[in-house]
PDB file of N, CA and C in Angstrom:
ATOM      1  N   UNK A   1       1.320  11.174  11.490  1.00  0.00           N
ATOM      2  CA  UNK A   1       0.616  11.935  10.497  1.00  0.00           C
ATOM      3  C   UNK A   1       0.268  11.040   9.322  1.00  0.00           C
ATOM      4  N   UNK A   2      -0.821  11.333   8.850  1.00  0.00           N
ATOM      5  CA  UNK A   2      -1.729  10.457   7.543  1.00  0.00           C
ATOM      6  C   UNK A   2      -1.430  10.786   6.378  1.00  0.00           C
ATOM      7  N   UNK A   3      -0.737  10.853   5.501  1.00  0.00           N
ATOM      8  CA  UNK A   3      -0.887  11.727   4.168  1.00  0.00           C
ATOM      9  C   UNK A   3      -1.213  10.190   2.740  1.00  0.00           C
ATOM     10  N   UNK A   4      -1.649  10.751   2.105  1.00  0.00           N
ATOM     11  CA  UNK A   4      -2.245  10.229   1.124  1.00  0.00           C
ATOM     12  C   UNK A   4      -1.267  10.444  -0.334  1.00  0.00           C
ATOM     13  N   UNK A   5      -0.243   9.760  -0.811  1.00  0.00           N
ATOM     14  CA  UNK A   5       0.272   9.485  -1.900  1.00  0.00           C
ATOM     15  C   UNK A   5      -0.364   9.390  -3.466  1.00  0.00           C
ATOM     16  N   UNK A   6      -0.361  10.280  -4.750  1.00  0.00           N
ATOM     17  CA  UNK A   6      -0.624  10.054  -5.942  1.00  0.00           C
ATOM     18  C   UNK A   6       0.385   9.467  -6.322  1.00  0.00           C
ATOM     19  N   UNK A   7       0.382   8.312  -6.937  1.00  0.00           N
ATOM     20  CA  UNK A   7       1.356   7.464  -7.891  1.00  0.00           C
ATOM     21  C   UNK A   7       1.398   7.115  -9.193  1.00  0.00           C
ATOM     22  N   UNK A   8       2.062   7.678 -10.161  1.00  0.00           N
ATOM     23  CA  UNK A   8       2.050   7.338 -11.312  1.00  0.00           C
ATOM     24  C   UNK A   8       3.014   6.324 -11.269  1.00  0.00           C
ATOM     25  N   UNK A   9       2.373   5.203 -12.589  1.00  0.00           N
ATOM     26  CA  UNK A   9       3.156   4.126 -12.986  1.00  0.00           C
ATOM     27  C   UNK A   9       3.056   2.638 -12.574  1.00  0.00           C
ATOM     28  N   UNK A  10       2.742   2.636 -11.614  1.00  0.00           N
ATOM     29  CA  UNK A  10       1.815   1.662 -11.106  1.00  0.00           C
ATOM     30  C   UNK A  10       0.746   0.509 -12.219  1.00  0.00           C
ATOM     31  N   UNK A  11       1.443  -0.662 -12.502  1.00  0.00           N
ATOM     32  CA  UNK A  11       0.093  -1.042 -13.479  1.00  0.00           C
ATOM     33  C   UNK A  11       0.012  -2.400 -13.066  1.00  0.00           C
ATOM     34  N   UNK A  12       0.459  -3.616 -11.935  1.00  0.00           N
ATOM     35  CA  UNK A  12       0.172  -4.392 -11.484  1.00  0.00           C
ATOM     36  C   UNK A  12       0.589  -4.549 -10.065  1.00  0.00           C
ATOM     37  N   UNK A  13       0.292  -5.353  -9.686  1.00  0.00           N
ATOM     38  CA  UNK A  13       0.598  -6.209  -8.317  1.00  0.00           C
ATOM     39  C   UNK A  13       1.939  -6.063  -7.698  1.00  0.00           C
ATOM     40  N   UNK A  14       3.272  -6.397  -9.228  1.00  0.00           N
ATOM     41  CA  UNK A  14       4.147  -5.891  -8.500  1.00  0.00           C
ATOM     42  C   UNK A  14       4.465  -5.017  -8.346  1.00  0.00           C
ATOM     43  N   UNK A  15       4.301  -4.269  -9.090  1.00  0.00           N
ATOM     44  CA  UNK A  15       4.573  -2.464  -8.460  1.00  0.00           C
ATOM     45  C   UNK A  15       3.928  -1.813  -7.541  1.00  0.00           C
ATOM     46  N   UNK A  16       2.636  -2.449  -6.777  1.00  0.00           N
ATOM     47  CA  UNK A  16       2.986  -2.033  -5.746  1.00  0.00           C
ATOM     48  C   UNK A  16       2.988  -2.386  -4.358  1.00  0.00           C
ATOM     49  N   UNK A  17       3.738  -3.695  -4.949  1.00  0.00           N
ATOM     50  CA  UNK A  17       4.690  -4.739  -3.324  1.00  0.00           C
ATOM     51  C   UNK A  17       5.532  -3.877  -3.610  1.00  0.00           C
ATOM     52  N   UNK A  18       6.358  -3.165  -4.586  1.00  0.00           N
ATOM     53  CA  UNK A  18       7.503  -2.986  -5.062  1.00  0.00           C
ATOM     54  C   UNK A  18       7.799  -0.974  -4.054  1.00  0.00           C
ATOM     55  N   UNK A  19       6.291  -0.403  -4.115  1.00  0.00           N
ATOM     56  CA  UNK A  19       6.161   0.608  -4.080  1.00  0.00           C
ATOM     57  C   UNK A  19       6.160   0.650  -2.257  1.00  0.00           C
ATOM     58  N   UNK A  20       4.964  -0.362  -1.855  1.00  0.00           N
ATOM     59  CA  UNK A  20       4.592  -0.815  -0.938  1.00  0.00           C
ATOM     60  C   UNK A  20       6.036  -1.049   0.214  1.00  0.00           C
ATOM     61  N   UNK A  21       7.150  -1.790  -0.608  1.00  0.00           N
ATOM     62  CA  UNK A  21       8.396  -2.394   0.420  1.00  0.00           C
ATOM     63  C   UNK A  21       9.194  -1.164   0.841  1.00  0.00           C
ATOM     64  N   UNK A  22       9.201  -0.311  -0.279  1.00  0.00           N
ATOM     65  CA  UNK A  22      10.449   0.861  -0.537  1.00  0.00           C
ATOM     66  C   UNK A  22       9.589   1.866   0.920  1.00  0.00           C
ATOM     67  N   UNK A  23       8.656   1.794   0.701  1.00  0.00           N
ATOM     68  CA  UNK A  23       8.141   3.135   1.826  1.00  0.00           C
ATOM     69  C   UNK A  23       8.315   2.358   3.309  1.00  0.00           C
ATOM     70  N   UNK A  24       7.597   1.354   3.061  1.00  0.00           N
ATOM     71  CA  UNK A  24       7.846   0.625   5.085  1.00  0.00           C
ATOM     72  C   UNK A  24       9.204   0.636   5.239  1.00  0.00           C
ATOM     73  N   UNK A  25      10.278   0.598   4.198  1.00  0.00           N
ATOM     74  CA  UNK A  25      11.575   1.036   4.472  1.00  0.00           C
ATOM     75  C   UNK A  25      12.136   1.890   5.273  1.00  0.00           C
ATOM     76  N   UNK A  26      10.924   3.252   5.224  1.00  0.00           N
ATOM     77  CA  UNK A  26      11.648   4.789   5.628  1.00  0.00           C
ATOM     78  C   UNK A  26      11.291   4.746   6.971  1.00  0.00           C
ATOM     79  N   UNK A  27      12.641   5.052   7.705  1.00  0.00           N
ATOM     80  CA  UNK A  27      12.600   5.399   9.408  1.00  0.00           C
ATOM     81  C   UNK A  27      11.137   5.877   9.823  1.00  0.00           C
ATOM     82  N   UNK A  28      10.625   5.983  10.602  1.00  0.00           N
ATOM     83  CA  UNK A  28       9.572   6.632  11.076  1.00  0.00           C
ATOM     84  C   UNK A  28       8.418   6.374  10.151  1.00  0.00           C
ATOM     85  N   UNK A  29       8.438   5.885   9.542  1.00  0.00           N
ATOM     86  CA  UNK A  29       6.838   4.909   8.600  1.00  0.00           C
ATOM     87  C   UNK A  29       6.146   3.933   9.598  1.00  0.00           C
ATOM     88  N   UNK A  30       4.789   4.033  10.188  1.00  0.00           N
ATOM     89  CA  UNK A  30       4.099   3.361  11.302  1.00  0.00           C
ATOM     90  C   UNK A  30       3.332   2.363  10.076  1.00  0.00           C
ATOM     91  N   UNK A  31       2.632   3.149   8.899  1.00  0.00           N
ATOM     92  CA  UNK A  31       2.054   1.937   8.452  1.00  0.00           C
ATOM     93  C   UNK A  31       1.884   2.447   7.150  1.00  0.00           C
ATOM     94  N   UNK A  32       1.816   1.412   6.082  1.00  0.00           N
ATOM     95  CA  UNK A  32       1.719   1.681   4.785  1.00  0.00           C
ATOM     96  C   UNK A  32       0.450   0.817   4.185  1.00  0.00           C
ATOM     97  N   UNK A  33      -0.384   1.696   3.029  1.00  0.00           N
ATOM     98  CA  UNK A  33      -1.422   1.019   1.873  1.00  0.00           C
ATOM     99  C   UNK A  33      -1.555   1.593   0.716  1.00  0.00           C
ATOM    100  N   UNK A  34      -1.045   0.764   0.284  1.00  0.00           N
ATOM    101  CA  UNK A  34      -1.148   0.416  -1.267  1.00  0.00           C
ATOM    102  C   UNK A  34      -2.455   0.019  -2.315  1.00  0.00           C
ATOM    103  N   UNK A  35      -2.693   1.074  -3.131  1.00  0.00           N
ATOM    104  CA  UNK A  35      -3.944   0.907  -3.737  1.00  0.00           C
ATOM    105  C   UNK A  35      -3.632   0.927  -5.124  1.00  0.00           C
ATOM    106  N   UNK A  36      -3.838   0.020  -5.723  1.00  0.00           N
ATOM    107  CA  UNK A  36      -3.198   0.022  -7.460  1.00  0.00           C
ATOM    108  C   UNK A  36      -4.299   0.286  -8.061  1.00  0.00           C
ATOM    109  N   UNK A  37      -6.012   0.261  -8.067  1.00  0.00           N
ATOM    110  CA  UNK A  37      -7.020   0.723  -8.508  1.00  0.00           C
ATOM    111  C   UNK A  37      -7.044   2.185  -8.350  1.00  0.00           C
ATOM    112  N   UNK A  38      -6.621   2.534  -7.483  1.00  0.00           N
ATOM    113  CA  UNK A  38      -6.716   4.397  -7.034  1.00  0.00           C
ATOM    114  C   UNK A  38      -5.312   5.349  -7.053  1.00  0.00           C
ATOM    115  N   UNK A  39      -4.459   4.087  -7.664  1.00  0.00           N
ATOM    116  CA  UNK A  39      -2.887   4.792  -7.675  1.00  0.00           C
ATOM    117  C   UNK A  39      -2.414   5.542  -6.336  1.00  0.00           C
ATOM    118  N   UNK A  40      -2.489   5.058  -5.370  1.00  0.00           N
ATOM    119  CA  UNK A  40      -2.392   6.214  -4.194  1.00  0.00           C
ATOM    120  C   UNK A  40      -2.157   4.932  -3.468  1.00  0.00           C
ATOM    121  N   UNK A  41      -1.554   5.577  -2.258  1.00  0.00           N
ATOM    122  CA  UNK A  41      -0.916   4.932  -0.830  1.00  0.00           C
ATOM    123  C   UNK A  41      -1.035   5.923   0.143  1.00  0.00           C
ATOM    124  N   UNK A  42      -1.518   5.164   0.842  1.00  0.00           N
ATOM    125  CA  UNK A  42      -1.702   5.791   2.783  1.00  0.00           C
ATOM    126  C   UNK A  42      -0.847   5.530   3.540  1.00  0.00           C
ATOM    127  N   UNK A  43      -0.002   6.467   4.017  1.00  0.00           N
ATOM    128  CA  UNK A  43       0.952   5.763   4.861  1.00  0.00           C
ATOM    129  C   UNK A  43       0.574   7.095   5.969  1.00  0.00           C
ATOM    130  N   UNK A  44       0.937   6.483   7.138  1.00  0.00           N
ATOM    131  CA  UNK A  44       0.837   6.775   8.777  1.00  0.00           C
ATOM    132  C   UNK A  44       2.491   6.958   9.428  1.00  0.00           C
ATOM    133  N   UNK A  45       2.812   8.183   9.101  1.00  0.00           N
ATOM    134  CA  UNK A  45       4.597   8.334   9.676  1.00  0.00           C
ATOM    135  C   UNK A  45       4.576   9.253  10.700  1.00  0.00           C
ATOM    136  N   UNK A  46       5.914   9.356  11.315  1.00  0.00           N
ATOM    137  CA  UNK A  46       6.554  10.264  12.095  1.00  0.00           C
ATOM    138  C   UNK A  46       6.129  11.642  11.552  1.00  0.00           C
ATOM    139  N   UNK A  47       6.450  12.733  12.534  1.00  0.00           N
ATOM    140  CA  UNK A  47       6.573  13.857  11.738  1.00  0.00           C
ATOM    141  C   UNK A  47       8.077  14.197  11.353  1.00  0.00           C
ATOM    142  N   UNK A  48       8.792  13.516  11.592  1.00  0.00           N
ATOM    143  CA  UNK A  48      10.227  13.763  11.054  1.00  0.00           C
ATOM    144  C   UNK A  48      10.247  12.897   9.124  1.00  0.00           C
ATOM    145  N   UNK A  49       9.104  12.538   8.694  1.00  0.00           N
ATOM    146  CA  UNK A  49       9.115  11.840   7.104  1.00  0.00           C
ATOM    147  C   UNK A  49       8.677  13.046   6.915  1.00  0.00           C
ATOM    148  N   UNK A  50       9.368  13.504   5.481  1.00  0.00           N
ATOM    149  CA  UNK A  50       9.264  14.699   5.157  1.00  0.00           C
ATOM    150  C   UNK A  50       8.544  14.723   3.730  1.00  0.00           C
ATOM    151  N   UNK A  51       7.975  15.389   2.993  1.00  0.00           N
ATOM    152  CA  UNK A  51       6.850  14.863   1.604  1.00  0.00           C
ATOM    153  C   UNK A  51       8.554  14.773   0.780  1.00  0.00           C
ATOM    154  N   UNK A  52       9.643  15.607   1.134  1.00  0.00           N
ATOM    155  CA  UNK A  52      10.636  15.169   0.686  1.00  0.00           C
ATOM    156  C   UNK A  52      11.353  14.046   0.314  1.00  0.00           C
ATOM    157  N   UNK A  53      11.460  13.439   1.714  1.00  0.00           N
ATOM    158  CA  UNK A  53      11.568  12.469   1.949  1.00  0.00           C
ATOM    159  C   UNK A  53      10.722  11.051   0.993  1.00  0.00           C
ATOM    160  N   UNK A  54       9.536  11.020   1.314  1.00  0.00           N
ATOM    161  CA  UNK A  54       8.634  10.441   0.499  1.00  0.00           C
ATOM    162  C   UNK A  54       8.618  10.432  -0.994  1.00  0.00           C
ATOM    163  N   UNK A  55       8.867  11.940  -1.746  1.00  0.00           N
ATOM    164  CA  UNK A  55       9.043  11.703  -3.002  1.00  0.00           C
ATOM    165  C   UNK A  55      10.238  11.442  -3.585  1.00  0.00           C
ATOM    166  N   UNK A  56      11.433  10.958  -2.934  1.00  0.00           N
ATOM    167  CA  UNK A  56      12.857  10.643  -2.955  1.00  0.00           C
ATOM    168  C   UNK A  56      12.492   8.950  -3.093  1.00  0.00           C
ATOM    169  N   UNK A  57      12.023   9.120  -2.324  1.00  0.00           N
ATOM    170  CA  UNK A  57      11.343   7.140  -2.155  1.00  0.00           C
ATOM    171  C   UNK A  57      10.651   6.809  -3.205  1.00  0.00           C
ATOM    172  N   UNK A  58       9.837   7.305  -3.618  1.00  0.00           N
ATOM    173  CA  UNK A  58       8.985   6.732  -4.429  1.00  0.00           C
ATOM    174  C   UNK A  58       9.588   6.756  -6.008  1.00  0.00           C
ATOM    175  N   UNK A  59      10.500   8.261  -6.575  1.00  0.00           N
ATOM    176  CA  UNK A  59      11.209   8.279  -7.397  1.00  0.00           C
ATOM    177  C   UNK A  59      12.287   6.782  -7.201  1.00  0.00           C
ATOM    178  N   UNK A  60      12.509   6.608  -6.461  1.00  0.00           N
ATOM    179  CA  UNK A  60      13.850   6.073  -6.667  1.00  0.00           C
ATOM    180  C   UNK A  60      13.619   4.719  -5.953  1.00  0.00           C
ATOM    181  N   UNK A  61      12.115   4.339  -6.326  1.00  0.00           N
ATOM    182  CA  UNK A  61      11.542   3.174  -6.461  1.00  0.00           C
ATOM    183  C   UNK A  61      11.299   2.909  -8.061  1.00  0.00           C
ATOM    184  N   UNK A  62      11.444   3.809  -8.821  1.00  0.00           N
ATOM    185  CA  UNK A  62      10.862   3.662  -9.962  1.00  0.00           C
ATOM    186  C   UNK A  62       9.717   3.909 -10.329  1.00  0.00           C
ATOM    187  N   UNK A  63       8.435   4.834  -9.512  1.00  0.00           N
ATOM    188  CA  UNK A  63       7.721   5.585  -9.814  1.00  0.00           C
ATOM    189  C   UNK A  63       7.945   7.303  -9.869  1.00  0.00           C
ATOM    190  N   UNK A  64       6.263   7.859 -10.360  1.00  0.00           N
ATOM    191  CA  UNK A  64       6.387   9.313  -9.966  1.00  0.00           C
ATOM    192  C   UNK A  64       5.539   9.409  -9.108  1.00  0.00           C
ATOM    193  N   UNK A  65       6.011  10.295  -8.185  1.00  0.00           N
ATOM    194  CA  UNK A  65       4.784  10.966  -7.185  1.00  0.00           C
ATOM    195  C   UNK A  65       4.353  12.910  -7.051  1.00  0.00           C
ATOM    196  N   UNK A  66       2.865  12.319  -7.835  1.00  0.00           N
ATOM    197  CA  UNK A  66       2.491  13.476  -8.314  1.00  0.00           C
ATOM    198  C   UNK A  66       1.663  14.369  -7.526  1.00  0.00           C
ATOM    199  N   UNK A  67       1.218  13.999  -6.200  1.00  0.00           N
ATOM    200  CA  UNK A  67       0.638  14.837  -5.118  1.00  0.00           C
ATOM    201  C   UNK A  67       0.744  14.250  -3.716  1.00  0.00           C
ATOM    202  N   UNK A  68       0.488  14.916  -3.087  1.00  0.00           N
ATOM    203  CA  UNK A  68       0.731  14.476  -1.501  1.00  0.00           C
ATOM    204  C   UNK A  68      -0.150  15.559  -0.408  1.00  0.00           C
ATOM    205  N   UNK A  69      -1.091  14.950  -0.447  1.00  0.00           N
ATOM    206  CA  UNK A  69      -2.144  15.043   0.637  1.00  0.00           C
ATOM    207  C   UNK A  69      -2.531  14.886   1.694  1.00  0.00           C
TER     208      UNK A  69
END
């Protein structure tokens, strides 16, 4: 499944290798993209990644995640 990530906080390069590492982390993540112009990430997971799941990750990467599409 495709869902599309809003990311607040994001304001260079490393945040989001930083954002980018923490998600290819999560079990069942096939593929991750990182867009720091559009604040958003595409990632391609299992259906067992839950938007739960995802906004647990991204909090506790040190961003916010403010929608999930």
């Amino acid at each position: 499944m495709k869902k599309a990530l809003s990311i607040e906080g994001m304001n260079c390069g490393h945040c989001t290798s930083t954002v980018e590492k923490a998600l290819r982390a999560v079990p069942g993540m096939r593929q991750v993209a990182v867009d720091l112009a559009s604040k958003t990430a595409v990632v391609d997971a299992d259906a067992s990644v839950s938007d739960d799941v995802l906004t647990k990750t991204v909090t506790d990467a040190g961003f916010r995640l403010v929608g999930i599409q």
